[in-house]
PDB file of N, CA and C in Angstrom:
ATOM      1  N   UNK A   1      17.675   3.166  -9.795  1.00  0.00           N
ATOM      2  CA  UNK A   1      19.074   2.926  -9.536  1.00  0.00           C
ATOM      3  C   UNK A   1      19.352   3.143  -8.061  1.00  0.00           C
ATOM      4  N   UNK A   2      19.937   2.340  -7.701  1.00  0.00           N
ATOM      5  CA  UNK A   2      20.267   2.219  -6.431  1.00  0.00           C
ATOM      6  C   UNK A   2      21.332   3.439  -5.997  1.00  0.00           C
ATOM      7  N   UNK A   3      21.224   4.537  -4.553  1.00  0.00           N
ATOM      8  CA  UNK A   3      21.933   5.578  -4.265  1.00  0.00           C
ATOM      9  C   UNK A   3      22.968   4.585  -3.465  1.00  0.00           C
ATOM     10  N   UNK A   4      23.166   3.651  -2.794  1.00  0.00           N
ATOM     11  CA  UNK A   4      24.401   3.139  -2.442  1.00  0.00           C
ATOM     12  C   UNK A   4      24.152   1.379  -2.063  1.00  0.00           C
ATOM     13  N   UNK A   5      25.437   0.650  -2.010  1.00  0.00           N
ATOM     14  CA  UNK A   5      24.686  -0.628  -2.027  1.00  0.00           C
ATOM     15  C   UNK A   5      25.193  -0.601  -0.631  1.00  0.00           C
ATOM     16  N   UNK A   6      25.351  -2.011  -0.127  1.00  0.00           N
ATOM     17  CA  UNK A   6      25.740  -2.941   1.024  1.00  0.00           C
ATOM     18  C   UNK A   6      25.048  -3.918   1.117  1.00  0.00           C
ATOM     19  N   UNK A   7      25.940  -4.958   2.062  1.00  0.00           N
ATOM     20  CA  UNK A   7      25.309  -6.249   1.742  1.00  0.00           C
ATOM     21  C   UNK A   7      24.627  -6.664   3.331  1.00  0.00           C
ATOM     22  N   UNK A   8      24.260  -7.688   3.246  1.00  0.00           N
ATOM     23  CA  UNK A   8      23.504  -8.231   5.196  1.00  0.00           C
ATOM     24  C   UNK A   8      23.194  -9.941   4.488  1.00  0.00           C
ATOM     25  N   UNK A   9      22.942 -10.696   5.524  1.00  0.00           N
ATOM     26  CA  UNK A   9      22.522 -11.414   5.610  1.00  0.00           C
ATOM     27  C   UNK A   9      21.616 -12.341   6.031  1.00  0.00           C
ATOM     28  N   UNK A  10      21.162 -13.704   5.418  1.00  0.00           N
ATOM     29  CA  UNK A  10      19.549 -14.091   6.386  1.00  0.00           C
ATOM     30  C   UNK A  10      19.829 -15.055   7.304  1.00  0.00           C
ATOM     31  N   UNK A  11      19.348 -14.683   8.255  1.00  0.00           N
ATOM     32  CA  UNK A  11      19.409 -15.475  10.055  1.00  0.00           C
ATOM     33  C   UNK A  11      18.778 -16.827   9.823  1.00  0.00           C
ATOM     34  N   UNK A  12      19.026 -17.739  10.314  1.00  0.00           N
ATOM     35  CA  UNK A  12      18.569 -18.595  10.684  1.00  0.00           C
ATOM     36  C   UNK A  12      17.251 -18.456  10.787  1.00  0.00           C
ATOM     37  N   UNK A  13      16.069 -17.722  11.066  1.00  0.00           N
ATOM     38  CA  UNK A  13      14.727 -17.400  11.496  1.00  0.00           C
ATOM     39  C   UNK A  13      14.280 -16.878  10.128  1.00  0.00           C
ATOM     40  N   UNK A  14      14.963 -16.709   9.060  1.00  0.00           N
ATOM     41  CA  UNK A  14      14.324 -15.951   7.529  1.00  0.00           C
ATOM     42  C   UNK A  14      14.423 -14.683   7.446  1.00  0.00           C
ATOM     43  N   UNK A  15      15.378 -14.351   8.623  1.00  0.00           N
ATOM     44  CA  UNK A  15      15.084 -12.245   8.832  1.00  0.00           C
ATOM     45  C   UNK A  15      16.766 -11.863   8.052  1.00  0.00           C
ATOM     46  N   UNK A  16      15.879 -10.951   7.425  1.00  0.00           N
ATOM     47  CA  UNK A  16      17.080 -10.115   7.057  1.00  0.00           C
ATOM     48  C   UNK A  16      16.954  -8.514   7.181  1.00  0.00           C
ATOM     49  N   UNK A  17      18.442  -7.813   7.732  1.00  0.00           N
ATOM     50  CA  UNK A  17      18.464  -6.813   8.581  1.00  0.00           C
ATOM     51  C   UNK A  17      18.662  -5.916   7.360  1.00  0.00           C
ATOM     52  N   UNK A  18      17.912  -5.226   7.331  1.00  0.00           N
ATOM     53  CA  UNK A  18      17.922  -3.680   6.084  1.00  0.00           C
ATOM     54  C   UNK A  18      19.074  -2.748   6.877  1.00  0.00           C
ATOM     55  N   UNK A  19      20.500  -2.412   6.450  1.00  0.00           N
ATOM     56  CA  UNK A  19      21.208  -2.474   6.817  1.00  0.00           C
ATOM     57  C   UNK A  19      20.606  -0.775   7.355  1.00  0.00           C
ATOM     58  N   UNK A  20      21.363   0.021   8.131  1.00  0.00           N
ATOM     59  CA  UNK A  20      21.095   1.403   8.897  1.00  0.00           C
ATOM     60  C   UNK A  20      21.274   2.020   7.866  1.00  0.00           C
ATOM     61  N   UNK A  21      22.310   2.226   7.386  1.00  0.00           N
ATOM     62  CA  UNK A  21      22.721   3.106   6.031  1.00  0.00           C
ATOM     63  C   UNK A  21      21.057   3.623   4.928  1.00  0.00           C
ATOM     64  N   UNK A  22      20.843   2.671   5.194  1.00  0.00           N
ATOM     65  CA  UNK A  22      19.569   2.705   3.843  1.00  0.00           C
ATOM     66  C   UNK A  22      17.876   2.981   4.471  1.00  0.00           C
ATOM     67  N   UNK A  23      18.167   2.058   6.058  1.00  0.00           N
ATOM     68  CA  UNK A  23      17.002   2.822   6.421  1.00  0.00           C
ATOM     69  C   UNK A  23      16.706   4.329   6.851  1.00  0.00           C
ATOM     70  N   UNK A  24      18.029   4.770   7.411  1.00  0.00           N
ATOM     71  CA  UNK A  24      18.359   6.265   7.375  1.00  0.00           C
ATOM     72  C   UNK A  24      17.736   6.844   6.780  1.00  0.00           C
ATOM     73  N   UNK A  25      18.470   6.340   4.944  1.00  0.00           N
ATOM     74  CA  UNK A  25      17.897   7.157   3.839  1.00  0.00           C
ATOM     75  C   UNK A  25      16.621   7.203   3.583  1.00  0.00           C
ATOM     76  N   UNK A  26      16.074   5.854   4.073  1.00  0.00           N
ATOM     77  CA  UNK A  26      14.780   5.948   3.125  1.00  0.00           C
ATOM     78  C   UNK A  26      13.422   5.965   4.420  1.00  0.00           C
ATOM     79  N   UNK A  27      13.965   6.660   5.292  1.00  0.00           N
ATOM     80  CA  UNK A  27      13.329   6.610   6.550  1.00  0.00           C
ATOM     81  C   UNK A  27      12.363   5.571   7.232  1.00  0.00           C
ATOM     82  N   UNK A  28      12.906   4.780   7.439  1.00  0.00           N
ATOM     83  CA  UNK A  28      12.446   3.423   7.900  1.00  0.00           C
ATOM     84  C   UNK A  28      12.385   3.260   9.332  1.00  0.00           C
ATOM     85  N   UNK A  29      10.963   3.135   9.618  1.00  0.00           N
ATOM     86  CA  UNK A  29      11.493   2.818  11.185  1.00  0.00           C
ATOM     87  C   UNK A  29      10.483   1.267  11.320  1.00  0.00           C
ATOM     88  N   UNK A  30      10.710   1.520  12.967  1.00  0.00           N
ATOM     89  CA  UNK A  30      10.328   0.064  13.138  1.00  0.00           C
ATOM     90  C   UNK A  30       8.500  -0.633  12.784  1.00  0.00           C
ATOM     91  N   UNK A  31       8.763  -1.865  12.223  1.00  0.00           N
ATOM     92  CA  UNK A  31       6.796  -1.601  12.035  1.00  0.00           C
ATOM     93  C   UNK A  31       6.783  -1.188  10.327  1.00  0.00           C
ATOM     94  N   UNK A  32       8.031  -0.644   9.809  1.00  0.00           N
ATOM     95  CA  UNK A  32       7.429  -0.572   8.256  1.00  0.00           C
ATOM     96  C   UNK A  32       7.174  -2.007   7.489  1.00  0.00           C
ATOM     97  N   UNK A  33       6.265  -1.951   6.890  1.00  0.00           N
ATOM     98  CA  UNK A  33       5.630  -3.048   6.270  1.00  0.00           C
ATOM     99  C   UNK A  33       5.828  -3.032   4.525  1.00  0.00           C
ATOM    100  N   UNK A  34       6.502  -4.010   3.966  1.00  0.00           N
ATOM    101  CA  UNK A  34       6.253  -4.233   2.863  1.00  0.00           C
ATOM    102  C   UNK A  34       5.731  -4.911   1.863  1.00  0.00           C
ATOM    103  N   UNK A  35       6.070  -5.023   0.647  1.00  0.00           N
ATOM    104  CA  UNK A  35       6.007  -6.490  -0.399  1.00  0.00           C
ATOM    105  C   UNK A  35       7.132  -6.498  -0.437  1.00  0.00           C
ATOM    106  N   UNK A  36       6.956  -8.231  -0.649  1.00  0.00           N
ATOM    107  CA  UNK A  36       7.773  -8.795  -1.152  1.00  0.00           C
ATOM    108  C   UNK A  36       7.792  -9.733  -2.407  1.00  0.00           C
ATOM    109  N   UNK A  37       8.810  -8.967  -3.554  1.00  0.00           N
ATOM    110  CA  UNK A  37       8.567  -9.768  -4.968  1.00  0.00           C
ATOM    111  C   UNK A  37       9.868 -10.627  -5.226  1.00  0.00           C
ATOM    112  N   UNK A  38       9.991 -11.369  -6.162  1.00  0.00           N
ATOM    113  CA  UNK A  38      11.386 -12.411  -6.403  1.00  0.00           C
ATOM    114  C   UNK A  38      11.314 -12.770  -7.675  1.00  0.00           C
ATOM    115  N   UNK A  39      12.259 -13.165  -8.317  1.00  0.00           N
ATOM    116  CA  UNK A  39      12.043 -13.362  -9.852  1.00  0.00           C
ATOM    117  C   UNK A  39      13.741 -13.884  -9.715  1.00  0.00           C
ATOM    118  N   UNK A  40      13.786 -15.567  -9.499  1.00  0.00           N
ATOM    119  CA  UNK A  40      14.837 -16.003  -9.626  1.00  0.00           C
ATOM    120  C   UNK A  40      15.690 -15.896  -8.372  1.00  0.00           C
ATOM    121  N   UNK A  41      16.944 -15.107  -8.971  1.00  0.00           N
ATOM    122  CA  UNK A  41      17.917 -15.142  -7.623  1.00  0.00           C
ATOM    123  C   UNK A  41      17.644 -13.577  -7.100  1.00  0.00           C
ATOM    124  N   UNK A  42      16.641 -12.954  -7.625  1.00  0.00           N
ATOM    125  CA  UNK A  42      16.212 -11.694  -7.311  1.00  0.00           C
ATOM    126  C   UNK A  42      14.902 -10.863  -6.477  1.00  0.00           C
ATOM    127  N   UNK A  43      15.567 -10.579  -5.272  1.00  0.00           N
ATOM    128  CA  UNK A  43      14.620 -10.284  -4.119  1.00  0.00           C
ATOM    129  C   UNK A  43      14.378  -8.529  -3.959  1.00  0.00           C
ATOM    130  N   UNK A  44      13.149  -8.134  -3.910  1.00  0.00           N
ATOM    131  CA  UNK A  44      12.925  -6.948  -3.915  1.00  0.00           C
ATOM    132  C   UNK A  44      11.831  -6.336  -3.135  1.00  0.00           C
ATOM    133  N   UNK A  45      11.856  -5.291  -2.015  1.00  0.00           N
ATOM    134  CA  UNK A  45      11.186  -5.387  -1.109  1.00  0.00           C
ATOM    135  C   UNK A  45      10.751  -3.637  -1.533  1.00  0.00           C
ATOM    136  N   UNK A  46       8.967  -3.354  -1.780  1.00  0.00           N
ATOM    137  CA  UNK A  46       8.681  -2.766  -1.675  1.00  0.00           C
ATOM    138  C   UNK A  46       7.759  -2.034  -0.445  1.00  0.00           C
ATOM    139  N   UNK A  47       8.228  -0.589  -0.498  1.00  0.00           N
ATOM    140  CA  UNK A  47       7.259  -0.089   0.960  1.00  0.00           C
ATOM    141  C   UNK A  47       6.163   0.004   0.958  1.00  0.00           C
ATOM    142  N   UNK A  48       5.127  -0.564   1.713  1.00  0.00           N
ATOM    143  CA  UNK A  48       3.685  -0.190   1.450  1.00  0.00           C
ATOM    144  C   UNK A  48       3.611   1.339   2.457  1.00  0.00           C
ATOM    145  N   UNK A  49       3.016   2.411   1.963  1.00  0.00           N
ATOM    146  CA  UNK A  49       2.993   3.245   2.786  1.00  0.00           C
ATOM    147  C   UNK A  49       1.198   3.699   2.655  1.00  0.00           C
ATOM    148  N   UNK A  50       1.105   3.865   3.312  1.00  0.00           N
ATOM    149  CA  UNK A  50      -0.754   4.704   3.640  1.00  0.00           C
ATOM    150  C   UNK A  50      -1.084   5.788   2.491  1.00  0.00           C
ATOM    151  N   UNK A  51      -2.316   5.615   1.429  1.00  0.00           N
ATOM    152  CA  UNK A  51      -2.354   7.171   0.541  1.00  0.00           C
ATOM    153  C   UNK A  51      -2.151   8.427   1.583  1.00  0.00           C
ATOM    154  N   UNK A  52      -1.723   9.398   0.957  1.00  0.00           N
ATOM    155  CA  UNK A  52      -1.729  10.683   1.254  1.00  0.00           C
ATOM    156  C   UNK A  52      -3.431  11.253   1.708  1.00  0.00           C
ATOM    157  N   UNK A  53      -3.676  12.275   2.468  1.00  0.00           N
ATOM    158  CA  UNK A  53      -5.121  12.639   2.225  1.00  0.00           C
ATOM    159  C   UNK A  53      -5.173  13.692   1.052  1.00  0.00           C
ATOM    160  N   UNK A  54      -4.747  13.827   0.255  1.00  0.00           N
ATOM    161  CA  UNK A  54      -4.754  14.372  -1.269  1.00  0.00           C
ATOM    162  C   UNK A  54      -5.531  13.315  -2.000  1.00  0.00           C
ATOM    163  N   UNK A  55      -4.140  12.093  -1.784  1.00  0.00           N
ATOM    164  CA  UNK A  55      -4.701  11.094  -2.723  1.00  0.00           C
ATOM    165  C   UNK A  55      -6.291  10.160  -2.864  1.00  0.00           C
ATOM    166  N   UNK A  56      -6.450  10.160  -1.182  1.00  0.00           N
ATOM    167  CA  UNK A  56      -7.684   9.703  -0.787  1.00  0.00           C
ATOM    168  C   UNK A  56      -8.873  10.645  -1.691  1.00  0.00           C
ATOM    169  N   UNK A  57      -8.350  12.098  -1.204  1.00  0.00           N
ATOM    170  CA  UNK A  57      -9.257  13.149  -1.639  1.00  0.00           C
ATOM    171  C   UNK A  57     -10.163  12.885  -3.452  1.00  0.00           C
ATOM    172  N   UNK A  58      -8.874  12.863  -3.906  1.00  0.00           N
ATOM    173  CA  UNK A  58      -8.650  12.597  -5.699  1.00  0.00           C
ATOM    174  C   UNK A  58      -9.490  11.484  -6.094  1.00  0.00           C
ATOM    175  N   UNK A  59      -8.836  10.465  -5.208  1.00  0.00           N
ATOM    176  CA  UNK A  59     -10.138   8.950  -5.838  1.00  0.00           C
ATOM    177  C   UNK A  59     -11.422   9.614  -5.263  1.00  0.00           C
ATOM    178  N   UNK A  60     -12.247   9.893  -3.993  1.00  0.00           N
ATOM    179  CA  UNK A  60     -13.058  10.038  -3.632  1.00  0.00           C
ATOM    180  C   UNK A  60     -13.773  11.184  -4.637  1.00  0.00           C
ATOM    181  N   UNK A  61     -13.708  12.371  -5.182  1.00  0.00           N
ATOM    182  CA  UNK A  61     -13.580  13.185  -6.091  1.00  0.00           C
ATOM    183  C   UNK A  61     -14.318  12.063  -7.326  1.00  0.00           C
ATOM    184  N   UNK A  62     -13.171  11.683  -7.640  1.00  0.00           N
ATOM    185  CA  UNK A  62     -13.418  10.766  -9.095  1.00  0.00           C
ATOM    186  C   UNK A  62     -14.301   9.517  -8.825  1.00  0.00           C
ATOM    187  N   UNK A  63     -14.347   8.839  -7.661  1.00  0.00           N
ATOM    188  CA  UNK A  63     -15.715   8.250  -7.620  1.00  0.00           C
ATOM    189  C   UNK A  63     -16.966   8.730  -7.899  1.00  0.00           C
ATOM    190  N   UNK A  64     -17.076  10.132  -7.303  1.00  0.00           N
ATOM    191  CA  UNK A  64     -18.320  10.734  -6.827  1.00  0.00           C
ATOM    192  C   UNK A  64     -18.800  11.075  -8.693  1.00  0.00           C
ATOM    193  N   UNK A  65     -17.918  11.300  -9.171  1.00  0.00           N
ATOM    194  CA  UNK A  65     -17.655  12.129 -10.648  1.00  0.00           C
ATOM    195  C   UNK A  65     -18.297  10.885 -11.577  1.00  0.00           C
ATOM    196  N   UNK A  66     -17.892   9.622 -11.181  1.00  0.00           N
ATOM    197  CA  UNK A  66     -18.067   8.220 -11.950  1.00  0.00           C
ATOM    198  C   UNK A  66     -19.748   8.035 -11.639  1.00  0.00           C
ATOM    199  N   UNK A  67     -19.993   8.087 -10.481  1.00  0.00           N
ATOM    200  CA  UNK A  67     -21.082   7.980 -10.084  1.00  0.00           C
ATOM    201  C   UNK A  67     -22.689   8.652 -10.088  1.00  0.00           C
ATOM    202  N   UNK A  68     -22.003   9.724 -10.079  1.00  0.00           N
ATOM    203  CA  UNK A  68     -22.897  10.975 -10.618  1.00  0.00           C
ATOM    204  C   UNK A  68     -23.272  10.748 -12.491  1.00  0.00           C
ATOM    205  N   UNK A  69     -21.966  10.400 -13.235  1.00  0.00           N
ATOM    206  CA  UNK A  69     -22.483  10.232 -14.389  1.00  0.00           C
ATOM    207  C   UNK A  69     -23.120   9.167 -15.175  1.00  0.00           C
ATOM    208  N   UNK A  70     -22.739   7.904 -13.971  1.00  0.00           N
ATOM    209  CA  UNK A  70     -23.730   6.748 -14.274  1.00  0.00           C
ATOM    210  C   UNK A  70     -25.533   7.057 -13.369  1.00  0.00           C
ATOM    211  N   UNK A  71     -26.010   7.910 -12.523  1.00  0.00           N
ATOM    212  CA  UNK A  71     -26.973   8.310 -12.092  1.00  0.00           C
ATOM    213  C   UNK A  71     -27.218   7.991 -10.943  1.00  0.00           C
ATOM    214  N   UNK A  72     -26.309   7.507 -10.175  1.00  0.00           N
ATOM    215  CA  UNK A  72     -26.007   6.663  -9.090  1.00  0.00           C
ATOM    216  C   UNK A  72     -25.909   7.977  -7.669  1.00  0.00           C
ATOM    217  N   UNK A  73     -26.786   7.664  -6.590  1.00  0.00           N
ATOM    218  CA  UNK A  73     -27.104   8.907  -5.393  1.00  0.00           C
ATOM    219  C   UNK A  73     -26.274   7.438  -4.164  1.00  0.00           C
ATOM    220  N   UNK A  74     -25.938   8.797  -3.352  1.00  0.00           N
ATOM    221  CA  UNK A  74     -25.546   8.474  -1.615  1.00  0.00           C
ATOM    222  C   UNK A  74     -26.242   7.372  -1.328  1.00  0.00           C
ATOM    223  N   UNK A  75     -27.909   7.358  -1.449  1.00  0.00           N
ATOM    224  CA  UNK A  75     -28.926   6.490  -0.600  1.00  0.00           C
ATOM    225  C   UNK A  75     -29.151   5.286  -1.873  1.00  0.00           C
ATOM    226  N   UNK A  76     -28.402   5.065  -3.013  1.00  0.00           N
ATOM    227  CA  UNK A  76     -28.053   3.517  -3.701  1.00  0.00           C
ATOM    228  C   UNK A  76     -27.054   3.162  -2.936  1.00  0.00           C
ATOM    229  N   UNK A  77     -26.100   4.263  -2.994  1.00  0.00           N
ATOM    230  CA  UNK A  77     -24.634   3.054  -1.857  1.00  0.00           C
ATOM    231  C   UNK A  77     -25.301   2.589  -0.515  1.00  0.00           C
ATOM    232  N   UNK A  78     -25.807   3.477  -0.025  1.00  0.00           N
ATOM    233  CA  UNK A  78     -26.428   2.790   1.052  1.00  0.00           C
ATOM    234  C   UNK A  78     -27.338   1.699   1.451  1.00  0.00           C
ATOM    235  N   UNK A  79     -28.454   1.481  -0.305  1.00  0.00           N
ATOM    236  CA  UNK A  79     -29.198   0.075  -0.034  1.00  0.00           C
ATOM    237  C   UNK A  79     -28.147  -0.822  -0.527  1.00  0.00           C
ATOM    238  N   UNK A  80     -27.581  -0.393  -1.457  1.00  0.00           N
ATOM    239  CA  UNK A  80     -26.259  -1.531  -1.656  1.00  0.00           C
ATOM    240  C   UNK A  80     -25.694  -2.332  -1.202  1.00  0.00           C
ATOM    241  N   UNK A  81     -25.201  -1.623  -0.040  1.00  0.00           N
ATOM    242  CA  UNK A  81     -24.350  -2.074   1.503  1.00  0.00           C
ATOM    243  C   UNK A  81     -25.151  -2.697   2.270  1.00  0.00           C
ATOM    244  N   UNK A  82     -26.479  -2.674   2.335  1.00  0.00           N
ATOM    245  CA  UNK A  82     -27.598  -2.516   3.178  1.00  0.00           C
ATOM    246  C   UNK A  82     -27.699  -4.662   2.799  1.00  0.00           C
ATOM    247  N   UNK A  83     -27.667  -4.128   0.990  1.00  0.00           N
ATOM    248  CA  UNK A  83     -28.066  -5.857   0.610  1.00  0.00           C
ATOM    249  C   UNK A  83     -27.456  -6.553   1.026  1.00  0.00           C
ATOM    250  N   UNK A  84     -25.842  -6.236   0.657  1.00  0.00           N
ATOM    251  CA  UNK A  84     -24.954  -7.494   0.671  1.00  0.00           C
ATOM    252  C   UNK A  84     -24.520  -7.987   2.178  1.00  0.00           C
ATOM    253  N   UNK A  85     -24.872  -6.693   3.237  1.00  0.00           N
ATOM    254  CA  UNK A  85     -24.723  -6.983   4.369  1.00  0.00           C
ATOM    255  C   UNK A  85     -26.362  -7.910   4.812  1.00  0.00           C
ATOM    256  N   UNK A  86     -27.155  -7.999   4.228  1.00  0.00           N
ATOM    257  CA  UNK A  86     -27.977  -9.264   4.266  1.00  0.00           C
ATOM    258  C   UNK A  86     -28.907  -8.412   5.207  1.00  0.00           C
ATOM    259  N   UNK A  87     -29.058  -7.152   4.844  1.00  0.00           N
ATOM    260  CA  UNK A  87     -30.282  -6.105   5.798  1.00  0.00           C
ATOM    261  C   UNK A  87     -31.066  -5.326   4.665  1.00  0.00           C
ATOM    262  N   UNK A  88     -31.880  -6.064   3.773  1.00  0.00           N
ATOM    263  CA  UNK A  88     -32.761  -5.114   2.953  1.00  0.00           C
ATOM    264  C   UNK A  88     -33.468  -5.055   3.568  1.00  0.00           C
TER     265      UNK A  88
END
Protein backbone atom coordinates (compact mmCIF):
# COMPACT_ATOMS: atom_id res chain seq x y z
CA UNK A 1 0.00 0.00 0.00
CA UNK A 2 1.13 3.05 -1.00
CA UNK A 3 2.38 5.71 2.18
CA UNK A 4 1.30 8.78 -0.01
CA UNK A 5 0.38 9.33 -3.66
CA UNK A 6 1.13 12.26 -6.22
CA UNK A 7 1.03 12.51 -9.62
CA UNK A 8 4.09 13.70 -12.51
CA UNK A 9 4.19 13.35 -15.85
CA UNK A 10 6.02 11.83 -19.16
CA UNK A 11 8.26 14.35 -21.18
CA UNK A 12 8.43 14.24 -24.46
CA UNK A 13 11.91 12.08 -24.22
CA UNK A 14 9.85 8.97 -22.19
CA UNK A 15 11.22 10.38 -18.71
CA UNK A 16 9.22 10.50 -15.94
CA UNK A 17 10.21 12.51 -12.75
CA UNK A 18 9.70 10.32 -9.40
CA UNK A 19 8.30 13.14 -7.71
CA UNK A 20 10.83 14.48 -4.37
CA UNK A 21 8.23 13.58 -1.89
CA UNK A 22 8.76 9.81 -2.51
CA UNK A 23 12.30 9.82 -3.37
CA UNK A 24 12.95 11.40 0.04
CA UNK A 25 11.08 8.56 1.44
CA UNK A 26 12.39 5.87 -0.21
CA UNK A 27 15.89 7.25 -0.48
CA UNK A 28 16.56 7.63 -3.97
CA UNK A 29 19.29 9.29 -5.33
CA UNK A 30 20.68 9.88 -8.56
CA UNK A 31 21.88 6.63 -10.67
CA UNK A 32 19.14 4.39 -8.88
CA UNK A 33 18.34 1.75 -11.26
CA UNK A 34 15.27 -0.20 -11.67
CA UNK A 35 12.60 -2.65 -13.31
CA UNK A 36 10.27 -1.90 -15.04
CA UNK A 37 6.86 -4.02 -15.14
CA UNK A 38 3.26 -3.00 -16.87
CA UNK A 39 0.20 -4.96 -17.03
CA UNK A 40 -2.25 -2.79 -19.06
CA UNK A 41 -2.73 0.79 -17.98
CA UNK A 42 -0.44 -0.24 -15.05
CA UNK A 43 3.20 0.87 -14.58
CA UNK A 44 5.38 -0.23 -11.74
CA UNK A 45 8.90 0.50 -11.09
CA UNK A 46 10.91 -1.71 -8.96
CA UNK A 47 14.39 -0.89 -7.13
CA UNK A 48 17.13 -3.07 -8.03
CA UNK A 49 19.43 -2.67 -5.10
CA UNK A 50 22.94 -4.73 -4.59
CA UNK A 51 22.57 -8.09 -1.98
CA UNK A 52 23.57 -7.20 1.40
CA UNK A 53 27.06 -8.94 2.44
CA UNK A 54 24.88 -11.17 4.81
CA UNK A 55 22.98 -12.11 1.92
CA UNK A 56 25.95 -12.84 -0.36
CA UNK A 57 27.36 -14.60 2.80
CA UNK A 58 24.02 -17.03 3.12
CA UNK A 59 23.96 -18.13 -0.66
CA UNK A 60 27.74 -18.65 -0.59
CA UNK A 61 27.26 -20.80 2.78
CA UNK A 62 24.44 -22.78 1.02
CA UNK A 63 26.34 -23.33 -2.13
CA UNK A 64 29.31 -24.64 -0.39
CA UNK A 65 26.62 -26.89 1.77
CA UNK A 66 24.96 -28.05 -1.85
CA UNK A 67 28.22 -28.86 -3.01
CA UNK A 68 29.89 -30.56 -0.39
CA UNK A 69 26.83 -32.92 -0.35
CA UNK A 70 26.82 -33.68 -3.97
CA UNK A 71 30.93 -34.45 -3.50
CA UNK A 72 31.89 -31.62 -5.44
CA UNK A 73 35.77 -29.82 -4.15
CA UNK A 74 37.18 -26.04 -4.94
CA UNK A 75 39.64 -27.68 -7.71
CA UNK A 76 36.13 -29.21 -9.84
CA UNK A 77 34.94 -25.49 -9.94
CA UNK A 78 38.08 -24.69 -11.07
CA UNK A 79 38.49 -27.38 -14.04
CA UNK A 80 34.96 -26.43 -14.71
CA UNK A 81 35.68 -22.84 -15.42
CA UNK A 82 38.91 -23.94 -16.80
CA UNK A 83 36.58 -26.04 -19.65
CA UNK A 84 34.07 -23.77 -20.62
CA UNK A 85 36.58 -21.00 -20.74
CA UNK A 86 38.11 -23.35 -23.57
CA UNK A 87 41.57 -23.94 -21.26
CA UNK A 88 41.57 -27.72 -20.29
Amino acid sequence: MADALATTRLSSKGQVVIPEVARRQMGLATGARFVVMWHGDVVMLKVISPPSRQEVGELLKSLERKAKAAGRTRRDVAKVIAEVRGKK
